[in-house]
C-alpha atoms as a PDB file:
ATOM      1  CA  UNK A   1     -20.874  84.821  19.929  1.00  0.00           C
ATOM      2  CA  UNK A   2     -17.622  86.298  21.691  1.00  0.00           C
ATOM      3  CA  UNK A   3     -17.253  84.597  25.169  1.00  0.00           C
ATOM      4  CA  UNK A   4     -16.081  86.327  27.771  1.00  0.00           C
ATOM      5  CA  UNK A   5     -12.918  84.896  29.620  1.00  0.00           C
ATOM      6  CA  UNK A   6     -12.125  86.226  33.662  1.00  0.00           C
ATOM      7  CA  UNK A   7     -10.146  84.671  35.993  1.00  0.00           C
ATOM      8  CA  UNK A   8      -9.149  85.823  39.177  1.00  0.00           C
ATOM      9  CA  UNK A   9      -6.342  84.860  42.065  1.00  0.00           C
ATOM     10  CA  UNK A  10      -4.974  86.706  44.605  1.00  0.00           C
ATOM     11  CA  UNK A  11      -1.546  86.891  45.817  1.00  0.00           C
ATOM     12  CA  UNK A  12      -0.193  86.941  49.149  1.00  0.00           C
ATOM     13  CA  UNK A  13       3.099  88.596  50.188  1.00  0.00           C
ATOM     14  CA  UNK A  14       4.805  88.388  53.238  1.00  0.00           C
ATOM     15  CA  UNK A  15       3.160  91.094  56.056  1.00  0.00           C
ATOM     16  CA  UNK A  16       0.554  92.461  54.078  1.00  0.00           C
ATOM     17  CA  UNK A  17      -2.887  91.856  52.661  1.00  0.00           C
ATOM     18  CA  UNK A  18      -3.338  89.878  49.845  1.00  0.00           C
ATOM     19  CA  UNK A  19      -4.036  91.189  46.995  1.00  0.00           C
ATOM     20  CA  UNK A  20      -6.632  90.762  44.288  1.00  0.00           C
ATOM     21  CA  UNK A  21      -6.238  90.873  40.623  1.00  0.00           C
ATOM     22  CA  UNK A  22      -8.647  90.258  37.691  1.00  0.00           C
ATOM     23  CA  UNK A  23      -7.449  89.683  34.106  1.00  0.00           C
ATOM     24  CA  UNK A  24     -10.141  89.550  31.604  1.00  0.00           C
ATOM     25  CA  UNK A  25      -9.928  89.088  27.505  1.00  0.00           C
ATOM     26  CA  UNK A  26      -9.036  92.206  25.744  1.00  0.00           C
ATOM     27  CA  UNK A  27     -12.219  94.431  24.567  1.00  0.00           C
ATOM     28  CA  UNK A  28     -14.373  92.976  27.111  1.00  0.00           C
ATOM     29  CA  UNK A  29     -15.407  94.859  30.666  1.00  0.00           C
ATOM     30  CA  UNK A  30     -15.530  93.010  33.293  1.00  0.00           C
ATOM     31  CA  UNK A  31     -18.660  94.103  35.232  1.00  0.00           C
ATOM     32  CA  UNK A  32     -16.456  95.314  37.832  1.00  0.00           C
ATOM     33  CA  UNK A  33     -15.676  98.287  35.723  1.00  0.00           C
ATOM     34  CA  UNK A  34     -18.935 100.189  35.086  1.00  0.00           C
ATOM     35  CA  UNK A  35     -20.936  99.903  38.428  1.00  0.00           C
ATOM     36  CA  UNK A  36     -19.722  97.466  40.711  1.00  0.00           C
ATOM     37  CA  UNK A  37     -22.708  94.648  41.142  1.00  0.00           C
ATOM     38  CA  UNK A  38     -24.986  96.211  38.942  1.00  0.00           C
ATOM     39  CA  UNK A  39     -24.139  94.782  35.390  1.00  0.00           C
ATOM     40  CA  UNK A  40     -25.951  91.791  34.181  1.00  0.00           C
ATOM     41  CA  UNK A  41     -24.354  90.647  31.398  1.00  0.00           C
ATOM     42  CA  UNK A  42     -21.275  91.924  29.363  1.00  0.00           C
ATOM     43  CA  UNK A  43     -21.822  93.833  26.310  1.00  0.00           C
ATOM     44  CA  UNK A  44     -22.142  91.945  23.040  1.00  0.00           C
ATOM     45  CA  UNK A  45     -23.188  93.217  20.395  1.00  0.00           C
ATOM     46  CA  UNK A  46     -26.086  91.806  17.969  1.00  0.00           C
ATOM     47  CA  UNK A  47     -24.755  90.848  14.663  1.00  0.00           C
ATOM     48  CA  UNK A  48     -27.211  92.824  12.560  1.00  0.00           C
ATOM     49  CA  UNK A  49     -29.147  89.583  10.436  1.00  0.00           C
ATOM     50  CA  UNK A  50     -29.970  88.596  13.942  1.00  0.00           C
ATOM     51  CA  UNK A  51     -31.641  91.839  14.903  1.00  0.00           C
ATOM     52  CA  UNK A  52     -33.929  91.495  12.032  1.00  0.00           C
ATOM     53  CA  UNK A  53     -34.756  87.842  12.853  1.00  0.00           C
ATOM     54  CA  UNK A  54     -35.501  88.753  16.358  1.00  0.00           C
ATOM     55  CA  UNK A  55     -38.057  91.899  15.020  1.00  0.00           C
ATOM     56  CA  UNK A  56     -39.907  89.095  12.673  1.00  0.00           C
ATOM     57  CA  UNK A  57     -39.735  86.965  15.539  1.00  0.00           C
ATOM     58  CA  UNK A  58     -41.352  89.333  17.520  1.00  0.00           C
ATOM     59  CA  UNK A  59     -43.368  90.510  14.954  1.00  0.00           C
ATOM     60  CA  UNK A  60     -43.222  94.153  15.096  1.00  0.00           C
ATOM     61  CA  UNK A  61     -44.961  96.597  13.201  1.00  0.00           C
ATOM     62  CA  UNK A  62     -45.778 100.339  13.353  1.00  0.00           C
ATOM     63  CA  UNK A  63     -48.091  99.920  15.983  1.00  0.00           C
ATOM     64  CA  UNK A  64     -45.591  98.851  18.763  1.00  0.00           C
ATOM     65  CA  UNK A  65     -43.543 100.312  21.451  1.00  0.00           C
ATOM     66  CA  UNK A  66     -40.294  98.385  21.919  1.00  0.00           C
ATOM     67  CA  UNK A  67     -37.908  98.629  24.947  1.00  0.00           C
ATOM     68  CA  UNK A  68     -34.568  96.595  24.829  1.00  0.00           C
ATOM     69  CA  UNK A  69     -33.150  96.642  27.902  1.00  0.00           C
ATOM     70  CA  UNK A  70     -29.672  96.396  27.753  1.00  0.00           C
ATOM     71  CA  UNK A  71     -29.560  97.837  24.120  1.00  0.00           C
ATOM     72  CA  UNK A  72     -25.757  98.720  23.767  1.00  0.00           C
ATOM     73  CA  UNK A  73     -24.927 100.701  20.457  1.00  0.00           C
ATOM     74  CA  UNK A  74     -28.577 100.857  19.750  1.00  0.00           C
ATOM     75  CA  UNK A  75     -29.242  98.466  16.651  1.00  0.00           C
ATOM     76  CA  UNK A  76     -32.425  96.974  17.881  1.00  0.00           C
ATOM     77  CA  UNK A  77     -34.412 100.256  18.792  1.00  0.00           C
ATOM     78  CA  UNK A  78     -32.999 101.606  15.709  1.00  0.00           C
ATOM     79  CA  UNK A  79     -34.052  99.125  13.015  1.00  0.00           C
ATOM     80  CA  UNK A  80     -37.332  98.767  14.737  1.00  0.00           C
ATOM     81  CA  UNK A  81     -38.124 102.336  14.228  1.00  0.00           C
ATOM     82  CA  UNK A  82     -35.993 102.700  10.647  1.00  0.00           C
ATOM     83  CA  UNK A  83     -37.735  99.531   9.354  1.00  0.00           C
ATOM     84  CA  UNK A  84     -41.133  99.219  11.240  1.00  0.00           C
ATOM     85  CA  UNK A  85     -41.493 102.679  12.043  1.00  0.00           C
ATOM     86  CA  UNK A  86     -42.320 101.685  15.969  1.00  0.00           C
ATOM     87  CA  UNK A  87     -41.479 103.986  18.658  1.00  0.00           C
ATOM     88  CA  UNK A  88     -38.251 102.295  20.824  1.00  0.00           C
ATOM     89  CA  UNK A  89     -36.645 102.569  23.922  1.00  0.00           C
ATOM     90  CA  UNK A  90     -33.149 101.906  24.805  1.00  0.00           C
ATOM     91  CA  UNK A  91     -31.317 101.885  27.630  1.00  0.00           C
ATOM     92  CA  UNK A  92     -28.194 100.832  29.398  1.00  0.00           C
ATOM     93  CA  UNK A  93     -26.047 101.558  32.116  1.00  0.00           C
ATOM     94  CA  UNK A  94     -22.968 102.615  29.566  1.00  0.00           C
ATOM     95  CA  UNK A  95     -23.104 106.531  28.939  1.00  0.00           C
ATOM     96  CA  UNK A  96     -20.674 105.567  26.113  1.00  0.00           C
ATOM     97  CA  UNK A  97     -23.114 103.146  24.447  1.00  0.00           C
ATOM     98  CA  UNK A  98     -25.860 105.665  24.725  1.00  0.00           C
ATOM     99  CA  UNK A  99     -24.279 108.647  23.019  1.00  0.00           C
ATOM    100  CA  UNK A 100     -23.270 105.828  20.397  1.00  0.00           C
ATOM    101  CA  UNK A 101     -27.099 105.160  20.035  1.00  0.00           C
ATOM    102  CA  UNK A 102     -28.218 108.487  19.771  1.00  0.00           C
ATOM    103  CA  UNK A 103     -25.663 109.225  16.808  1.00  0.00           C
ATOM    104  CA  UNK A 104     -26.622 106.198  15.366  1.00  0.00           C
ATOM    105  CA  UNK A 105     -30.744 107.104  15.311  1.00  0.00           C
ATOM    106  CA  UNK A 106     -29.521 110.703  14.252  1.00  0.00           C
ATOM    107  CA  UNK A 107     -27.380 108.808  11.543  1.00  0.00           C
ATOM    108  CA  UNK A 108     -30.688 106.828  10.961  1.00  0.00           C
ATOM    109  CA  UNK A 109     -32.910 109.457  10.480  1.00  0.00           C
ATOM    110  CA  UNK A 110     -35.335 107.875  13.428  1.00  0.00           C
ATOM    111  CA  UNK A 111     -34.224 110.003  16.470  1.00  0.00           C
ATOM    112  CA  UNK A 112     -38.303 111.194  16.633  1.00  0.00           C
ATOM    113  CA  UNK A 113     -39.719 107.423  16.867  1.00  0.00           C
ATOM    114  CA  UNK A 114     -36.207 106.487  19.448  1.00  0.00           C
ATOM    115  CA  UNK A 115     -35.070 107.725  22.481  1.00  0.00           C
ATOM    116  CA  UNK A 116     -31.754 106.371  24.556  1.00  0.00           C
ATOM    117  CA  UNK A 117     -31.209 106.814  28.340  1.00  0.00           C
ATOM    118  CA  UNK A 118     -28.890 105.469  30.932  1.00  0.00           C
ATOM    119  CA  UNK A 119     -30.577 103.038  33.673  1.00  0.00           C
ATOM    120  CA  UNK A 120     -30.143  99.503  35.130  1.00  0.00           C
ATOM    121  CA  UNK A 121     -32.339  97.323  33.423  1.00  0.00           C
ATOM    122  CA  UNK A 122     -34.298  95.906  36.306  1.00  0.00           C
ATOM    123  CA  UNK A 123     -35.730  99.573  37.287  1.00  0.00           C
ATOM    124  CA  UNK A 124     -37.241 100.230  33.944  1.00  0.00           C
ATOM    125  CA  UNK A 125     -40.821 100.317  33.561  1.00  0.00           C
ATOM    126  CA  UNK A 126     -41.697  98.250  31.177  1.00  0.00           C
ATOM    127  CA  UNK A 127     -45.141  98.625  31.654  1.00  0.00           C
ATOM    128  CA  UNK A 128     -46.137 100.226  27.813  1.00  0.00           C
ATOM    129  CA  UNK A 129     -43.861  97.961  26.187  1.00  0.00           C
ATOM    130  CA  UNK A 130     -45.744  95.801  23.487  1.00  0.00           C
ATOM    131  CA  UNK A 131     -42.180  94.081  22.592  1.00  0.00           C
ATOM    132  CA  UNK A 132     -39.092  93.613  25.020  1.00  0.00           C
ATOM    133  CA  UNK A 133     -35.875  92.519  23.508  1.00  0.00           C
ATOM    134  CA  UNK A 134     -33.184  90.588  24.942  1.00  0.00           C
ATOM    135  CA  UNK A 135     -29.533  89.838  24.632  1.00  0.00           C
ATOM    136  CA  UNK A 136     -28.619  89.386  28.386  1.00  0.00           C
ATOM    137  CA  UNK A 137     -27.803  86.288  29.994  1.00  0.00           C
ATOM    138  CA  UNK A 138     -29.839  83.698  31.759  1.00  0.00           C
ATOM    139  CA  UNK A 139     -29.357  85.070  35.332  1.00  0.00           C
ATOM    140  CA  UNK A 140     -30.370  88.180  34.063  1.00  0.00           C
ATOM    141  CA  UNK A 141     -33.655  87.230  32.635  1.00  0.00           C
ATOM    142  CA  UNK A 142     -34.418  85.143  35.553  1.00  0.00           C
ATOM    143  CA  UNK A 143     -34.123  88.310  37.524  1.00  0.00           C
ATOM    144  CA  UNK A 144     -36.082  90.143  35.029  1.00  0.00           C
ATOM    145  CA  UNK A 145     -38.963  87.775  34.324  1.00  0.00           C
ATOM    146  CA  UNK A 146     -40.757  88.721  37.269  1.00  0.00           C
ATOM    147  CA  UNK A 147     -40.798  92.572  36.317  1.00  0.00           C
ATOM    148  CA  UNK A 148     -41.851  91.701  32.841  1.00  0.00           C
ATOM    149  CA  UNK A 149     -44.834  89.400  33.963  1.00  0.00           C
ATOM    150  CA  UNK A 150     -46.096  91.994  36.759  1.00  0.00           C
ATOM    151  CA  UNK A 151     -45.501  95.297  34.091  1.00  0.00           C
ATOM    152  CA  UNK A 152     -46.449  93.763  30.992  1.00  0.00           C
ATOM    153  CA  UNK A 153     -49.794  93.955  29.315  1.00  0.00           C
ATOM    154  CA  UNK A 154     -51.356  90.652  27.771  1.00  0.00           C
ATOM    155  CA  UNK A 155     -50.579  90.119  24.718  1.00  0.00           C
ATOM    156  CA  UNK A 156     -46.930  91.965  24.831  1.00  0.00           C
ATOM    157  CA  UNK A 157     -44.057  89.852  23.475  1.00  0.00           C
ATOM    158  CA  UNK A 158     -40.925  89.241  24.793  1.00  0.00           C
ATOM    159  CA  UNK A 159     -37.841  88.249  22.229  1.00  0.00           C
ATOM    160  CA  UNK A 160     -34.827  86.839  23.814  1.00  0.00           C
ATOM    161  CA  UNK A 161     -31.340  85.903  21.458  1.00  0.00           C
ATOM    162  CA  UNK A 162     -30.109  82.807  23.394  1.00  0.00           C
ATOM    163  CA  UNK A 163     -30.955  83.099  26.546  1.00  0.00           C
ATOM    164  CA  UNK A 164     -33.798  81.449  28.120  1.00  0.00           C
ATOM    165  CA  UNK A 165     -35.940  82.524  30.791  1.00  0.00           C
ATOM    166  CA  UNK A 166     -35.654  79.585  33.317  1.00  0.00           C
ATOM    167  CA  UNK A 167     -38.520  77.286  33.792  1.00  0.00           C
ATOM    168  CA  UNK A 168     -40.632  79.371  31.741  1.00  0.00           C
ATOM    169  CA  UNK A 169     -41.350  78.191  28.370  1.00  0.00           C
ATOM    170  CA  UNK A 170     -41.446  80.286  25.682  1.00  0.00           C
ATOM    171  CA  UNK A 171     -44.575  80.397  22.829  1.00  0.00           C
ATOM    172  CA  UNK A 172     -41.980  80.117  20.090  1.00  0.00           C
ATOM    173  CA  UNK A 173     -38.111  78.728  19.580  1.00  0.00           C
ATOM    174  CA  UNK A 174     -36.573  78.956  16.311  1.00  0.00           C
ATOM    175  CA  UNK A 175     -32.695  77.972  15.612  1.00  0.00           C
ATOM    176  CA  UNK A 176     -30.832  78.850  12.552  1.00  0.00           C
ATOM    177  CA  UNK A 177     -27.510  79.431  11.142  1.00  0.00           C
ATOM    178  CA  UNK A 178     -26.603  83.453  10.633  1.00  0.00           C
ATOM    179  CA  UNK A 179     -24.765  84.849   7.874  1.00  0.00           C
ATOM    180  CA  UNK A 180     -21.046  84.351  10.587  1.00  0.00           C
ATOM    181  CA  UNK A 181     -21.821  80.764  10.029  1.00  0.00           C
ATOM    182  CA  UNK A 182     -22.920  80.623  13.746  1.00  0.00           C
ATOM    183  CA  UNK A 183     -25.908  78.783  14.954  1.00  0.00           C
ATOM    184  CA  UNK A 184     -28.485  80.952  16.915  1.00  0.00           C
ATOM    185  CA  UNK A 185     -31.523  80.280  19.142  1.00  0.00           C
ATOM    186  CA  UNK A 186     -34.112  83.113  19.265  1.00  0.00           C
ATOM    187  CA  UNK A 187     -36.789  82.713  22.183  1.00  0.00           C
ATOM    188  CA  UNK A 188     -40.443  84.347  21.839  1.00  0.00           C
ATOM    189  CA  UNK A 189     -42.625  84.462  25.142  1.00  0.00           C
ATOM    190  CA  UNK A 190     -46.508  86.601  25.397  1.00  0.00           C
ATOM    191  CA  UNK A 191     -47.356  88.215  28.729  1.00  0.00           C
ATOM    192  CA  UNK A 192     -50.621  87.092  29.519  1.00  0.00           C
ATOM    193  CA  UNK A 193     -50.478  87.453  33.177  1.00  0.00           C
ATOM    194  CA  UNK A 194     -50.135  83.684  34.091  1.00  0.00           C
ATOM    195  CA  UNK A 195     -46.541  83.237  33.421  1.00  0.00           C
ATOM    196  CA  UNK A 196     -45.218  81.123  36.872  1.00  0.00           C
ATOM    197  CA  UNK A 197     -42.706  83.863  38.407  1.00  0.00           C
END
């Protein structure tokens, strides 16, 4: 997993304000730069074994309509629909991302079952999702887990890659080594309308 590094200081000179300055690692966006206070989590991408363990996870199958909120270049609505053939949603505040996640269903041959749009994640419905996926952060799907146990019908699953959803706790855990060598924790909660929020 890359880790994001930001520090900021400010420095003060003589008769004027101070001034603020924020120096992040190289490659990452601070969420100051796409929509100030409105980005939940930096963008990652998915290494691609882990996708596929988070589908199994979730268990998807032709029958399912999965949103990933947050999706970045698209990986996880595309290899549900190339490899499940489930209908997907995507979306994420990036317009860069998205036109990289159309291509990539074009690319894919699965632009009918996928479709891509730019919105913050907390005003999507979510409410004909059978399977939400997750690579976020934990204040992000604290803020979320509300939304998803008002919207979502019982028996929807919810797949998270290493983030946790506070106090809730999830139906399933698995940890396991990818093919990077790195150790990952998947999380697996079902909607079923009780969920504390």
């Amino acid at each position: 997993m890359i880790v994001a590094a930001f520090a900021t200081f400010a420095l003060a000179l003589p008769g004027a304000a101070a001034i603020q300055f924020v120096i992040h690692s190289p490659g990452v966006r601070s969420s100051q730069e796409e929509a100030p206070g409105r980005k939940l989590a930096p963008y990652v991408p998915t290494p691609h074994d882990v996708v596929e363990r988070m589908l199994e996870l979730a268990r998807v199958t032709s029958r399912d309509f999965v949103v990933d909120l947050g999706c970045g270049d698209g990986r996880i609505p595309i290899a549900a629909a190339k490899k499940y053939g489930a209908r997907a949603l995507g979306v994420d505040l990036d317009p860069a991302r998205i036109e990289e996640s159309k291509a990539g269903a074009l690319r894919h041959g699965v632009s009918q079952l996928v479709t891509f749009r730019i919105q913050h994640l907390l005003e999507v419905d979510v409410s004909e999702a059978t399977v939400v996926a997750l690579y976020l952060s934990s204040s992000a799907n604290r803020a979320l887990r509300p939304i998803l146990t008002r919207q979502l019908k019982p028996g929807a699953r919810i797949v998270s890659h290493t983030f946790g959803m506070g106090d809730w706790k999830p139906a399933e855990a698995e940890t396991w080594v990818d093919a990077r060598g790195e150790t990952r924790t998947l999380y697996l909660w079902r909607a079923d309308g009780t969920a504390k929020q």
